[in-house]
Each structure stands twice: as structure tokens, then as C-alpha cells.
Protein backbone atom coordinates (compact mmCIF):
# COMPACT_ATOMS: atom_id res chain seq x y z
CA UNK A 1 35.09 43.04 -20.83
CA UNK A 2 33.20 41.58 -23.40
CA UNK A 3 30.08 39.16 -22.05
CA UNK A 4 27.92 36.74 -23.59
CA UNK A 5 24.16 36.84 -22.71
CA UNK A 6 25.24 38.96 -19.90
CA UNK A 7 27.99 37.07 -18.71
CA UNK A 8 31.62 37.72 -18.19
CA UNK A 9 34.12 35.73 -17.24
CA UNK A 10 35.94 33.69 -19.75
CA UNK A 11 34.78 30.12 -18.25
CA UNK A 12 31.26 31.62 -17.90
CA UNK A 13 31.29 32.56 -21.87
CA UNK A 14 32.18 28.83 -22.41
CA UNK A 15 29.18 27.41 -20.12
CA UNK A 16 26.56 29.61 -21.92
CA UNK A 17 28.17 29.15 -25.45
CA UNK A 18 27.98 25.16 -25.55
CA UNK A 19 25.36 24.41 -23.32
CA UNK A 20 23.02 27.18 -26.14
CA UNK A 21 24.68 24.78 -28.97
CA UNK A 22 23.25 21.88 -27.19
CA UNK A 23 19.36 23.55 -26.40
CA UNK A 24 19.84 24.30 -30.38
CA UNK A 25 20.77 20.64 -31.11
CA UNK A 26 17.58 20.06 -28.99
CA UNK A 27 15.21 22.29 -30.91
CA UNK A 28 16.49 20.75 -34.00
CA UNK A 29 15.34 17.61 -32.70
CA UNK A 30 12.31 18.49 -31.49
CA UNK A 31 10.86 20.51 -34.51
CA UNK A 32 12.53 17.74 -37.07
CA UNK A 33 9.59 15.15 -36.82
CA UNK A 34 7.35 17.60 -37.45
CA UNK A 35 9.45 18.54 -40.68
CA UNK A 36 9.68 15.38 -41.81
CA UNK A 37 5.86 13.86 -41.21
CA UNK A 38 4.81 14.96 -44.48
CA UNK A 39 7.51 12.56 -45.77
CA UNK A 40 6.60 9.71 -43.27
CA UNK A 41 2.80 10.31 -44.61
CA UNK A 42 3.95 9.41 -47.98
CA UNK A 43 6.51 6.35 -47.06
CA UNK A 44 4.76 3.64 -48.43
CA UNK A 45 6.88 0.57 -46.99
CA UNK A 46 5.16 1.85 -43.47
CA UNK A 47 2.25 2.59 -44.00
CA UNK A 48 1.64 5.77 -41.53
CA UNK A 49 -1.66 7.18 -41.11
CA UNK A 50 -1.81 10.61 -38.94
CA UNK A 51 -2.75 9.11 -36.07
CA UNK A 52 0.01 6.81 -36.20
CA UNK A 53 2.69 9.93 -36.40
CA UNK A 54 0.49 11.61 -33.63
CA UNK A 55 1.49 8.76 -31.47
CA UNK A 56 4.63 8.08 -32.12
CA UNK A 57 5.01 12.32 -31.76
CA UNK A 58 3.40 11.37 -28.05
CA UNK A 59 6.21 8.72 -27.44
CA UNK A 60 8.92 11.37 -27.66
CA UNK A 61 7.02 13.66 -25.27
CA UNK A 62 6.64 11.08 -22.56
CA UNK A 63 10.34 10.63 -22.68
CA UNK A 64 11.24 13.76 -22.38
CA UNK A 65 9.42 13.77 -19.35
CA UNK A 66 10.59 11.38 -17.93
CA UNK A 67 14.13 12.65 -18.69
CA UNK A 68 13.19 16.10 -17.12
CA UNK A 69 11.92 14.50 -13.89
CA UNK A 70 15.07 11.85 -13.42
CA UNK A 71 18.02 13.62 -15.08
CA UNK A 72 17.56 16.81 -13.05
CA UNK A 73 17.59 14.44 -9.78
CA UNK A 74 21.26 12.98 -11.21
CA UNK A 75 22.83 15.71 -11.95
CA UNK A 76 22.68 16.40 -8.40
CA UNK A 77 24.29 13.27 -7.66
CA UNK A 78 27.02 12.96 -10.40
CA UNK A 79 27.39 16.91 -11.44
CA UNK A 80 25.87 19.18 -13.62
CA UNK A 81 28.49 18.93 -16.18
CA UNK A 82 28.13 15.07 -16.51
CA UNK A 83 24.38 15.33 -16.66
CA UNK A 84 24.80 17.73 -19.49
CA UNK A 85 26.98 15.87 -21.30
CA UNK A 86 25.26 12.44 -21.36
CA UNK A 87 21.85 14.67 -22.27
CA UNK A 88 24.04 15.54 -25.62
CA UNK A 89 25.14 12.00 -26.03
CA UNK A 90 21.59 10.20 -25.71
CA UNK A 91 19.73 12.18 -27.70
CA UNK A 92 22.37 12.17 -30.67
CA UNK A 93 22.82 8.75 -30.49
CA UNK A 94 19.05 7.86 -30.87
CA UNK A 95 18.46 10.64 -33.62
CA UNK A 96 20.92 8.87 -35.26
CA UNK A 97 19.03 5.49 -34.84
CA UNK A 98 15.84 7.17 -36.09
CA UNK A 99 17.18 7.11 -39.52
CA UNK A 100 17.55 3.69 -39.39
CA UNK A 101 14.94 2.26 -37.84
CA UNK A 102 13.25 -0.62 -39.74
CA UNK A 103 9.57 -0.01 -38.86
CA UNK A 104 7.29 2.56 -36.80
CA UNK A 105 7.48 0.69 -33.53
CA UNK A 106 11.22 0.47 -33.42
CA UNK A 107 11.01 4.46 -34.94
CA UNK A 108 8.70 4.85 -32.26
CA UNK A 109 10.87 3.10 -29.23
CA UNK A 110 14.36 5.10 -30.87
CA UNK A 111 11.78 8.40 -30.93
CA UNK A 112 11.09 7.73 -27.02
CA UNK A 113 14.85 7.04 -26.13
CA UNK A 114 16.14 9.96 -27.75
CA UNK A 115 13.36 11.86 -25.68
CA UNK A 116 14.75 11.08 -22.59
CA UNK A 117 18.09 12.97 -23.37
CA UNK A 118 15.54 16.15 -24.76
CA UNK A 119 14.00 15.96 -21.56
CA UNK A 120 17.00 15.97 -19.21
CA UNK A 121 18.86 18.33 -21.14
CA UNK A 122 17.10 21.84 -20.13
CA UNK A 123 16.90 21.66 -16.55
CA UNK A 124 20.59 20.34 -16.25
CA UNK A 125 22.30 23.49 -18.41
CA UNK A 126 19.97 25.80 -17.02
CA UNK A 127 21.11 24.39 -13.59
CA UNK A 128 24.97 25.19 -14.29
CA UNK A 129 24.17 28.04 -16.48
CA UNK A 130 22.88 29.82 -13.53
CA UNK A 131 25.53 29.32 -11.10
CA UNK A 132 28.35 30.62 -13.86
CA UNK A 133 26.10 33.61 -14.37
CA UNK A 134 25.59 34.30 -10.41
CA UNK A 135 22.30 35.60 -9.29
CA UNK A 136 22.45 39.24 -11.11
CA UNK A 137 22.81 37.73 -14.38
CA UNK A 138 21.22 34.73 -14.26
CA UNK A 139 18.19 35.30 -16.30
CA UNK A 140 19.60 37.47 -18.52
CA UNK A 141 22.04 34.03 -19.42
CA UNK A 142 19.29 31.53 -19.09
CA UNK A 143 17.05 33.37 -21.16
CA UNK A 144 19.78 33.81 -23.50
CA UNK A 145 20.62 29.67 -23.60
CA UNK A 146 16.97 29.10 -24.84
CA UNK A 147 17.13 31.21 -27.96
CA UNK A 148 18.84 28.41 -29.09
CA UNK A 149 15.69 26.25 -29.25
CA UNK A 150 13.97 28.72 -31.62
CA UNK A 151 17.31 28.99 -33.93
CA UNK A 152 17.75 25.05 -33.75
CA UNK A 153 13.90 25.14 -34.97
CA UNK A 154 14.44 27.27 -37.76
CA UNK A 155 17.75 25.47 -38.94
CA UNK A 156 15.32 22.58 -39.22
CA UNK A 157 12.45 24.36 -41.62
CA UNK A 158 15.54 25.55 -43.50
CA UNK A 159 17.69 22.30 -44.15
CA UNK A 160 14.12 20.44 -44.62
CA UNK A 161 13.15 22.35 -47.88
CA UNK A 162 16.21 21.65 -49.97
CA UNK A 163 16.72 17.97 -48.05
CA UNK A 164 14.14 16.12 -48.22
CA UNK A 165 13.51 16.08 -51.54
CA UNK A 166 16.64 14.84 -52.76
CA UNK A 167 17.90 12.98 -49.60
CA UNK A 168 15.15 11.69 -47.96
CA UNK A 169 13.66 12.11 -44.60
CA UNK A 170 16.27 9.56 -43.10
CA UNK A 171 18.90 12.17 -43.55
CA UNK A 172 17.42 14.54 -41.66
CA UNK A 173 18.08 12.68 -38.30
CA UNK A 174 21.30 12.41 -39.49
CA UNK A 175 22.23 15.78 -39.80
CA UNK A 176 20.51 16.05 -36.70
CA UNK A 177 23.51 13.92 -34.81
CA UNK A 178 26.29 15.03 -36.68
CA UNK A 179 26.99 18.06 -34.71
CA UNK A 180 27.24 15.99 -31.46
CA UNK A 181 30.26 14.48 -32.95
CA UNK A 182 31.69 17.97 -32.45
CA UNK A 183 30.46 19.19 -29.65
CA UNK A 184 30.92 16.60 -27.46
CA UNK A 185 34.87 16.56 -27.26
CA UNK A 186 34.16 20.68 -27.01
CA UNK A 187 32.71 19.96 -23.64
CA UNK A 188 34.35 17.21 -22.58
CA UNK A 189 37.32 20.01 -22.75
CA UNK A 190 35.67 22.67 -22.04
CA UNK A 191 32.71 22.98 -20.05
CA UNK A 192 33.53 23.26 -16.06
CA UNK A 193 31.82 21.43 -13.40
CA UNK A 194 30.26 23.77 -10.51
CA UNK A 195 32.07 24.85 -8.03
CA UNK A 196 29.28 25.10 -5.41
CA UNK A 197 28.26 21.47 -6.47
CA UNK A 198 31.71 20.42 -5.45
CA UNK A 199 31.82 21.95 -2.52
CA UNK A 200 28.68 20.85 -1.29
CA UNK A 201 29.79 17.27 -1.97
CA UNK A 202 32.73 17.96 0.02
CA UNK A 203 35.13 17.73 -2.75
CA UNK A 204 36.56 21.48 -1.91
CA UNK A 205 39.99 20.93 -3.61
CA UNK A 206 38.87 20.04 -6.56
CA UNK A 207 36.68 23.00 -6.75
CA UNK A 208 40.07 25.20 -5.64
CA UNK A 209 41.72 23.78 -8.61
CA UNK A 210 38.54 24.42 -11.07
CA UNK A 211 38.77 27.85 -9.67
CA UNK A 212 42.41 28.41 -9.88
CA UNK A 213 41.63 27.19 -13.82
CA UNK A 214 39.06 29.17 -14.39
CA UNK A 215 39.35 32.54 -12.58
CA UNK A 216 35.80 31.38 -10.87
CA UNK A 217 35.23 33.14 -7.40
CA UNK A 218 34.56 30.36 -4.93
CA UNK A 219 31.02 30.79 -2.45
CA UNK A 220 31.94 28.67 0.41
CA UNK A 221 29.59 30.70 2.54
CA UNK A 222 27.19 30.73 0.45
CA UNK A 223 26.89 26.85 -0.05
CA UNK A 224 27.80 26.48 3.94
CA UNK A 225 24.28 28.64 4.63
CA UNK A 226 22.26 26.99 1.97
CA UNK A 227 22.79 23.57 3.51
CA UNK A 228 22.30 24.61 7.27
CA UNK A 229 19.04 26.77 6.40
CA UNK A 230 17.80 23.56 4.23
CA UNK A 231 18.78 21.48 7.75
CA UNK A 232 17.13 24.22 9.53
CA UNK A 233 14.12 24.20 7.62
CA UNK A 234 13.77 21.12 5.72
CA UNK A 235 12.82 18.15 7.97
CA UNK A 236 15.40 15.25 6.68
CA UNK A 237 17.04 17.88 4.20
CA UNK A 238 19.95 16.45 4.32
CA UNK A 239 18.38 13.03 3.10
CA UNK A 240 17.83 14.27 -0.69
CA UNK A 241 17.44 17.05 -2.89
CA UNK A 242 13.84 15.35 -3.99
CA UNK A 243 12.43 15.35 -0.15
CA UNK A 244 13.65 18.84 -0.19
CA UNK A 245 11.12 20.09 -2.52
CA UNK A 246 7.98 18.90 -0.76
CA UNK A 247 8.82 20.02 2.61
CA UNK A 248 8.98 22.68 4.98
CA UNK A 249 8.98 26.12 3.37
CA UNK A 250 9.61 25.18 -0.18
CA UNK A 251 6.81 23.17 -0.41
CA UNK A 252 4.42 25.73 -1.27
CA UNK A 253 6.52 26.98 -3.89
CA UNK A 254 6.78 23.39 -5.51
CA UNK A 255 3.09 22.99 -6.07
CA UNK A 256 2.83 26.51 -7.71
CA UNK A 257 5.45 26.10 -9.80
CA UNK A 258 4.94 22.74 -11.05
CA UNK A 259 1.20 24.37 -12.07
CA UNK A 260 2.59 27.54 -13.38
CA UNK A 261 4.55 25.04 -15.71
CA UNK A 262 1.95 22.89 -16.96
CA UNK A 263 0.26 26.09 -18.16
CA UNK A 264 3.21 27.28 -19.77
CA UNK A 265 3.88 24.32 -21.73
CA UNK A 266 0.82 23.89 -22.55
CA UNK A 267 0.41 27.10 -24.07
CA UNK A 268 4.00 26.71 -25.56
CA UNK A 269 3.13 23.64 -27.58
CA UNK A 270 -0.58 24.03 -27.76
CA UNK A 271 0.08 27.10 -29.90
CA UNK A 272 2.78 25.87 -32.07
CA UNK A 273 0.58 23.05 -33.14
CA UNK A 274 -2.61 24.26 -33.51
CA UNK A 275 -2.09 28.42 -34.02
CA UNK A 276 -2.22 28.06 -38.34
CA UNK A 277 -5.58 26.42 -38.01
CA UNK A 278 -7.24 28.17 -35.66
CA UNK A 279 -6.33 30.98 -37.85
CA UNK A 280 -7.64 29.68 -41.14
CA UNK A 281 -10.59 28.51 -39.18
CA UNK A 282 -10.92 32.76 -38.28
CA UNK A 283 -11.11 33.38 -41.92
CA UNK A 284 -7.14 34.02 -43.09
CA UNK A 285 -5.89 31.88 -46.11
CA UNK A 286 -3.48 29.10 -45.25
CA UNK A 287 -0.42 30.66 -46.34
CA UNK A 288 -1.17 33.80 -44.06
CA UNK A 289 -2.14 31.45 -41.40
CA UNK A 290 1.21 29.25 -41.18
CA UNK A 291 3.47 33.11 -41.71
CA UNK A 292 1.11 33.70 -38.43
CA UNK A 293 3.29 30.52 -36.68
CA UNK A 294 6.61 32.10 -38.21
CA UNK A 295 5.41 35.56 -36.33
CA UNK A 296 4.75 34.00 -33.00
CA UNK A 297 8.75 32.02 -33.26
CA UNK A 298 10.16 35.39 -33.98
CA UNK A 299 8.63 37.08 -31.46
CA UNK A 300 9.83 34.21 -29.25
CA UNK A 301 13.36 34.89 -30.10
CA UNK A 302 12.55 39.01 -29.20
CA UNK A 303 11.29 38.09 -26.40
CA UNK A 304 13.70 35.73 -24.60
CA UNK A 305 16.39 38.46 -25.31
CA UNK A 306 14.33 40.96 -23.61
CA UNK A 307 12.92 38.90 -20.62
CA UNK A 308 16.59 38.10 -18.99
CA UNK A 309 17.47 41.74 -18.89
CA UNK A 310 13.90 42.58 -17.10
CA UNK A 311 14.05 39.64 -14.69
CA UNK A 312 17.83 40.98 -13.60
CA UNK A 313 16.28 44.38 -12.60
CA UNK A 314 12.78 43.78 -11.75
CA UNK A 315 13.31 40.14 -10.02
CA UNK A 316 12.32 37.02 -12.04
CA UNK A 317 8.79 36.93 -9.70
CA UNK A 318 7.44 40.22 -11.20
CA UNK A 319 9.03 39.24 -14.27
CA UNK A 320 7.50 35.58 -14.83
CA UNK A 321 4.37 36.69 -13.60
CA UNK A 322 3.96 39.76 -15.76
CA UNK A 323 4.81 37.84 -18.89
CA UNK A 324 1.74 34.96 -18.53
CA UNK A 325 -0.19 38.05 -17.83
CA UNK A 326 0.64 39.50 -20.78
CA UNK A 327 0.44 36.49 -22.88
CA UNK A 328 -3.11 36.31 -21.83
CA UNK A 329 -3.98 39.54 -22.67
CA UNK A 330 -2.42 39.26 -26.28
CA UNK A 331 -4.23 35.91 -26.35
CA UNK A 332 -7.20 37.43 -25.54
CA UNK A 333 -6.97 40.21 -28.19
CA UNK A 334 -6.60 37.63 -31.01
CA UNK A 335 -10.03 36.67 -30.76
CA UNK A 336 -10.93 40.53 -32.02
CA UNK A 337 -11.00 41.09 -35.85
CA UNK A 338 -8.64 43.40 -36.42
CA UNK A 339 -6.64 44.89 -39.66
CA UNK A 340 -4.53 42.43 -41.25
CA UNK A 341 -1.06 44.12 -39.89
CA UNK A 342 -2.07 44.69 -36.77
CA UNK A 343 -3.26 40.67 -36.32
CA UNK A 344 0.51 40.41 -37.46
CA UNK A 345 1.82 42.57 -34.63
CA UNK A 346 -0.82 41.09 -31.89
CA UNK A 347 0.58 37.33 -33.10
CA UNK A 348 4.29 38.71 -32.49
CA UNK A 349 3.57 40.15 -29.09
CA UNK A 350 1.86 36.52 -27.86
CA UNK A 351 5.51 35.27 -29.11
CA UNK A 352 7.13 37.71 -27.00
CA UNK A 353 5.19 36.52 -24.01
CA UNK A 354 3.89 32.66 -24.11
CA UNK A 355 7.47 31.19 -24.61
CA UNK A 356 9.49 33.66 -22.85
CA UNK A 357 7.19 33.07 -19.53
CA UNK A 358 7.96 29.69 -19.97
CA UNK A 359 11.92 30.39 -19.85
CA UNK A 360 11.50 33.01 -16.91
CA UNK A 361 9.94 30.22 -14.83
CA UNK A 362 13.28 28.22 -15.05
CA UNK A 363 15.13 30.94 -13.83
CA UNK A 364 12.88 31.87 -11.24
CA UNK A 365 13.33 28.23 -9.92
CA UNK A 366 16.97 28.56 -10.35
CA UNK A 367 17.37 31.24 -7.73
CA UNK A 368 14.32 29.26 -5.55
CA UNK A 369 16.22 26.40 -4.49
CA UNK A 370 19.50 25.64 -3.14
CA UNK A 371 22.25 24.99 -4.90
CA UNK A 372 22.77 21.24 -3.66
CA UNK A 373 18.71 20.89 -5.19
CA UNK A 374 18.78 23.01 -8.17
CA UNK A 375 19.15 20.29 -10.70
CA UNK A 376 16.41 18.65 -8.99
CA UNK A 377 13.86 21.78 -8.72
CA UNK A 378 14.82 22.24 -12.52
CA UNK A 379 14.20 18.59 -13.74
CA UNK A 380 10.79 18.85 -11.78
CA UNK A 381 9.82 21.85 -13.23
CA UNK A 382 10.21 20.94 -16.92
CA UNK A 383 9.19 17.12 -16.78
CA UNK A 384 5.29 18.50 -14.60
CA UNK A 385 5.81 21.28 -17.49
CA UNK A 386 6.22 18.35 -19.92
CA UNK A 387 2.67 16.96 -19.14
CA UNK A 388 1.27 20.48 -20.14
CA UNK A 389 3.12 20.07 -23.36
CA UNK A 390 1.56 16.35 -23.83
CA UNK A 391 -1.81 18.21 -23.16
CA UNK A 392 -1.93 21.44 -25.31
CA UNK A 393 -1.76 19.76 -28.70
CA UNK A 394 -4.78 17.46 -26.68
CA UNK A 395 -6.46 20.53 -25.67
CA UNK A 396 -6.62 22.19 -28.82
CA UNK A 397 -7.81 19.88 -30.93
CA UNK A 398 -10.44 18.86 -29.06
CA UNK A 399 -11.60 22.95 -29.16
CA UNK A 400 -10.60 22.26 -33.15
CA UNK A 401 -12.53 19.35 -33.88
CA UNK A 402 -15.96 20.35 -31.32
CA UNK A 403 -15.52 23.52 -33.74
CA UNK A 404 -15.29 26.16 -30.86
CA UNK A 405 -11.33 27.11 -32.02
CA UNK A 406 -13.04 30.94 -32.69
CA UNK A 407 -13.05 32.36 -30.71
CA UNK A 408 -12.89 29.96 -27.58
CA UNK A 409 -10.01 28.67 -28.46
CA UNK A 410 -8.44 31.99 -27.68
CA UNK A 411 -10.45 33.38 -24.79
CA UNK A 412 -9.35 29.32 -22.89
CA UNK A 413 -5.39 29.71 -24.31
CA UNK A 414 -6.22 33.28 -22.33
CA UNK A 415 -7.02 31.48 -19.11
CA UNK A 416 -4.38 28.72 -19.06
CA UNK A 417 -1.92 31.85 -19.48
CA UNK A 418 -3.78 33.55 -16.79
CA UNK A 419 -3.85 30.78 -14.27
CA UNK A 420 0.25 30.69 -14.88
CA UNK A 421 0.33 34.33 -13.46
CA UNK A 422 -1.84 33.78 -10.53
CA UNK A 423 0.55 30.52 -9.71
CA UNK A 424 3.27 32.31 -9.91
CA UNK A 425 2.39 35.42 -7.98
CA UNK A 426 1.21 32.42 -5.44
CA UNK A 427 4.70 31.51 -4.84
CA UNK A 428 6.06 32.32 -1.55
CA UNK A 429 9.58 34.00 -0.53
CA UNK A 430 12.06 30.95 -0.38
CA UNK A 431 12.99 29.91 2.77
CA UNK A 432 16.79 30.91 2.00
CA UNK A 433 15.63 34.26 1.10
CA UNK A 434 14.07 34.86 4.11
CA UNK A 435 16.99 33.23 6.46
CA UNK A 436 19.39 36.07 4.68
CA UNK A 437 16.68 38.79 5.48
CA UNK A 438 16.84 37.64 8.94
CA UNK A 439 20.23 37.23 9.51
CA UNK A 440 21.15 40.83 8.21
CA UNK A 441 18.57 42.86 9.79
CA UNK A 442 20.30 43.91 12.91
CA UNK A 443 23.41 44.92 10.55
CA UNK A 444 21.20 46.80 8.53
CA UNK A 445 19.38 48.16 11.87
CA UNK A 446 22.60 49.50 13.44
């Protein structure tokens, strides 16, 4: 049977298709302000110094925080499919505002709004990506999902260099929107709710008849366990999905993730903003510098398609923690001179690692929590991860401007990506885990 990012059944295919059309829709939006500040440099009616972009660039960010953080909590209220689908629906709606805002603060406030969609829209479709996919698959489909970022990102460097000359940077966010129009009505068809989600709300016939629809293979027991080792475990459990994470055994876990994904974001956007000058700074010409940031995005792309696989077989622990490893070691090794081609190949391999780690965390949280908290864990997860993402472009260019970029700059990028592996590794066995192990031992001792 034919399988998209490892996954199989028909309804699964449709999951992972439009929810990676929507993280593309997100890249595009993401990347598209940085496409299009040359433009809003040179729009005299506004008047925009750098700074003024920087800020309004800083606006977006906190939204999208504060999307990750609250979204994730809602879709465990009102469904994963829901959450996914008012994501889409915010953020295209205030792209589409962007091109019509009347000044920078109103750009700025539309730039904020639409980040609050951006923010919410990751943890949610990773959430119901992962329960289509099951728990062998499920990094090999979330992994999958986020190459759309990185192709979303590219569609925007592509459709800015014939575009903005001719139609102006207003277009752009409205080419950015358009596709919502589309894929909107595709999900509101198309994409299922989950079946455990409606089954731990008590709404078991519906999730019967999604099944019946769908060919999906219901996990009563599953769910049934999950709630009564959360019970078990989780003083006042039952009270929220939120209260969950910070007590009993998954609390732990929480606090090392939520620092494993401040480094990662950090690194993530840190590098993407500041990677072409630290290299010119290091002596390469500027046109070899910025092919350095095309290197690292390919790499990305090579490396989320080989992480999922890897996590599936080795566990997403070994897996998430290898890969900061391994983007500190490549992070380290850019600070050596080295032959042109083989700088080339180093800047690839930190691709393969930095954003990939990044992608592996999500999926290690996915299989972390229960299913009734997943959308929660997720949105917590990103939006923490989100205030390592308002810090790396912070972080580097203070190392930029104190002029300590080369090679400091690499040896503390090393670090951050270090102290993601140690967090990880840090993370203990979750407590549902552990209540399976226990409850199948005698079996297995018999």
C-alpha cells in the first residue's frame, strides 16, 4: 500500500497531506517579511528604518508565542481538527490585512495577529498528525509535515524575485492568503477529527462513525489506561491537561523539554538570521556567504526526511538527543578554516542537525504525554521554544556587533546545541511508559 511520510491508511494520507500544505502556508509566512524588508526599507510614505522592521519582525514572534502556548491548550478542549483549522484561517486572514495596512503600527498589530495563528498552528497538526500515524510512524510523519516549512520558505525567495519588482511588496501577502481560500474547504471536507480525542471526551459514537468512515482502528484501551494512569499519577489530572504537565511524574520531563526547546529555537532562528554575516565576517565574500544560508535550508530539508525514519527505529530520545549533539559538533567545526567545499559540506551537515532536532523534539513530546494532553504538551513546547526564537536573532547580534561572531559565535551556537542534548537525555521515562512496563511484566515473566 502506498504511504505518505510513512503513513498508510487512506485518512492518514489526508491528515499528513493538508496539515504539510498548511506548515508550508506557514513558512511562507514566516520567511515573507524577511523577503519583502528590503522593499519596506525603501517605502517612502512610511518611513521604516531597520530598527523599526526589527520590531515589528519581534511583534510577529510574540504572537506566535502566544498562539503556541494557548492554541495547543484548545485544541484539547474543542479538537484537534478545529484547532487546525482556525490556525489556517487566522493567519490567512491577517496576511491578507498586511497588504493593506495603512501605516507600520496597524502593519505591526495585523503582523502580531496573524502570529498568533503561526504560533498555534505546529503543535495542533503535529498533535493529530501523530495519532493518524500511531506510535511506529509517528516521527517518520511529523518529521515529514515540517518539510513543508523549508519548501513554503523557498516558494517565498522564489515568487519574491520576479514579484516585487513589478507588483509590489503588498502582493506578496496576498499571494500569501490565497491558498487558504483553497485549502480551507479541503479540510473542512477532509481532514478527520481524532478518534482518541473523542473518546476521551466521551463522545464514543461519533468516533465509531469517524472510524466506520475512515477505516481508522479505534484504541479504547489505550485512551481508557492513559486517563486512569494520569488519575493514578497526576494529582487533580483529571482537572486539566495544563495541571497535568507540572505534576507528578511528567513534571520533570516538562522543565527539560521546555529548555531543550528554547535551545533549539534559538539555534533555529539565530542561525537563519545571522549565519551570512558571521560568515563574511570569517573572511567569505557576501555572495558565498548568503549560498552558505541556502546550504544550511537544504540540508534542513535532508535532514527532516532522515530524522523520522531514525527516531521510528532508534526511539525519538536517542534520536533528539543525538541530533543537538551533532549540531554542536558541526557548529563547532565551523569555527576551523577549512577548504572552501568542505565549509560547504560542514554548513549542510549543521542543516541536517539544528532544525531537524528541533522537529524530533515535537515528536518526542508527542509520544510523552497522553493523548487527552498532547495538544497541550505540544503548544507548550513550541510557544517556551518560541522565546528561544525571540532570543537567537538577540543573541547573535549582540556576539555580531561586540565583534566576537569568529569564532565565538560558533564555539556559544555549539553550547546552546549542546545544552539541548544534555536536556533531553535529562528527560525521564513517562509515567505511561512505565505503568505499561509494569503492568506487562508478569506476562512477560511467565
Amino acid at each position: 500500500m502506498s504511504s505518505v511520510g510513512g503513513v498508510a491508511s487512506g485518512s492518514a494520507r489526508w491528515v499528513v497531506v493538508l496539515c504539510w500544505v498548511a506548515v508550508a502556508l506557514d513558512g511562507f509566512d514566516l520567511v515573507v517579511l524577511g523577503a519583502v524588508t528590503p522593499a519596506l526599507l525603501d517605502y517612502e510614505p512610511w518611513g521604516l528604518t531597520a530598527s523599526g522592521v526589527g520590531l515589528i519582525a519581534s511583534y510577529g514572534l510574540v504572537g506566535m508565542m502566544i498562539g503556541a502556548l494557548t492554541i495547543g491548550a484548545v485544541s484539547d478542549v474543542i479538537g484537534r481538527r478545529k484547532a487546525v483549522i482556525l490556525s489556517v484561517v487566522s493567519f490567512s486572514v491577517f496576511t491578507a490585512l498586511l497588504a493593506a495596512a495603512p501605516s507600520p503600527e496597524v502593519f505591526g498589530l495585523f503582523r502580531f495577529l496573524a502570529g498568533l495563528g503561526l504560533g498555534g498552528l505546529i503543535p495542533t497538526a503535529a498533535a493529530l498528525v501523530s495519532e493518524y500515524a500511531g506510535m511506529r510512524r509517528g516521527g517518520s510523519s511529523i518529521t515529514f509535515m515540517m518539510t513543508g516549512y523549508h519548501v513554503g520558505g523557498v516558494m517565498t525567495a522564489l515568487l519574491a524575485i520576479p514579484l516585487l519588482p513589478s507588483l509590489g511588496w503588498r502582493a506578496m501577502f496576498i499571494i500569501g492568503a490565497l491558498p487558504a481560500l483553497v485549502l480551507v474547504p479541503l479540510m473542512l471536507k477532509n481532514l478527520p477529527e481524532s478518534p482518541s480525542f473523542l473518546i476521551a471526551r466521551g463522545r464514543r459514537a461519533e468516533a465509531e462513525e469517524l472510524a466506520a468512515r475512515h477505516g481508522i482502528t479505534l484504541p479504547p484501551e489505550e485512551v481508557r489506561e492513559e486517563a486512569e494512569t494520569v488519575e493514578r499519577t497526576t494529582p487533580g489530572g483529571r482537572f486539566g491537561a495544563v495541571k497535568t504537565l507540572f505534576s507528578g511524574g511528567f513534571l520533570i520531563g516538562t522543565l527539560a523539554f521546555s529548555v531543550a526547546s528554547f535551545m533549539g529555537l534559538l539555534l533555529v532562528y539565530g542561525l537563519n538570521q545571522w549565519l551570512p554575516t558571521i560568515m563574511r565576517d570569517a573572511g567569505y565574500a557576501m555572495g558565498t556567504a548568503l549560498a552558505f544560508l541556502l546550504v544550511l535550508n537544504v540540508g534542513a530539508v535532508i535532514g527532516l526526511l532522515v530524522a523520522g525514519p531514525v527516531a521510528d527505529r532508534y526511539g525519538s530520545k536517542v534520536a533528539c538527543a543525538g541530533w543537538f549533539a551533532l549540531a554542536a559538533v558541526f557548529l563547532f567545526l565551523l569555527s576551523v578554516p577549512m577548504p572552501l567545499v568542505l565549509t560547504y559540506v560542514a554548513v549542510g551537515l549543521t542543516g541536517v542537525w539544528v532544525f531537524s532536532a528541533q522537529v524530533l523534539l515535537y515528536a518526542y513530546v508527542s509520544k510523552h504525554y497522553p493523548t487527552t494532553g498532547r495538544g497541550t504538551a505540544l503548544g507548550w513546547a513550541a510557544g517556551i521554544g518560541r522565546i528561544g526564537a525571540i532570543c537567537g536573532p538577540l543573541f547573535g547580534g549582540l556576539l555580531v556587533g561586540a565583534g566576537l561572531a569568529v569564532p565565538w559565535g560558533f564555539y556559544a551556537f555549539a553550547v546552546v546545541g549542546l545544552a539541548g542534548a544534555v536536556f533531553i537525555a535529562a528527560v525521564p521515562k513517562s509515567p505511561l511508559t512505565a505503568a505499561r512496563e509494569e503492568t506487562s511484566r508478569p506476562a512477560t515473566a511467565n
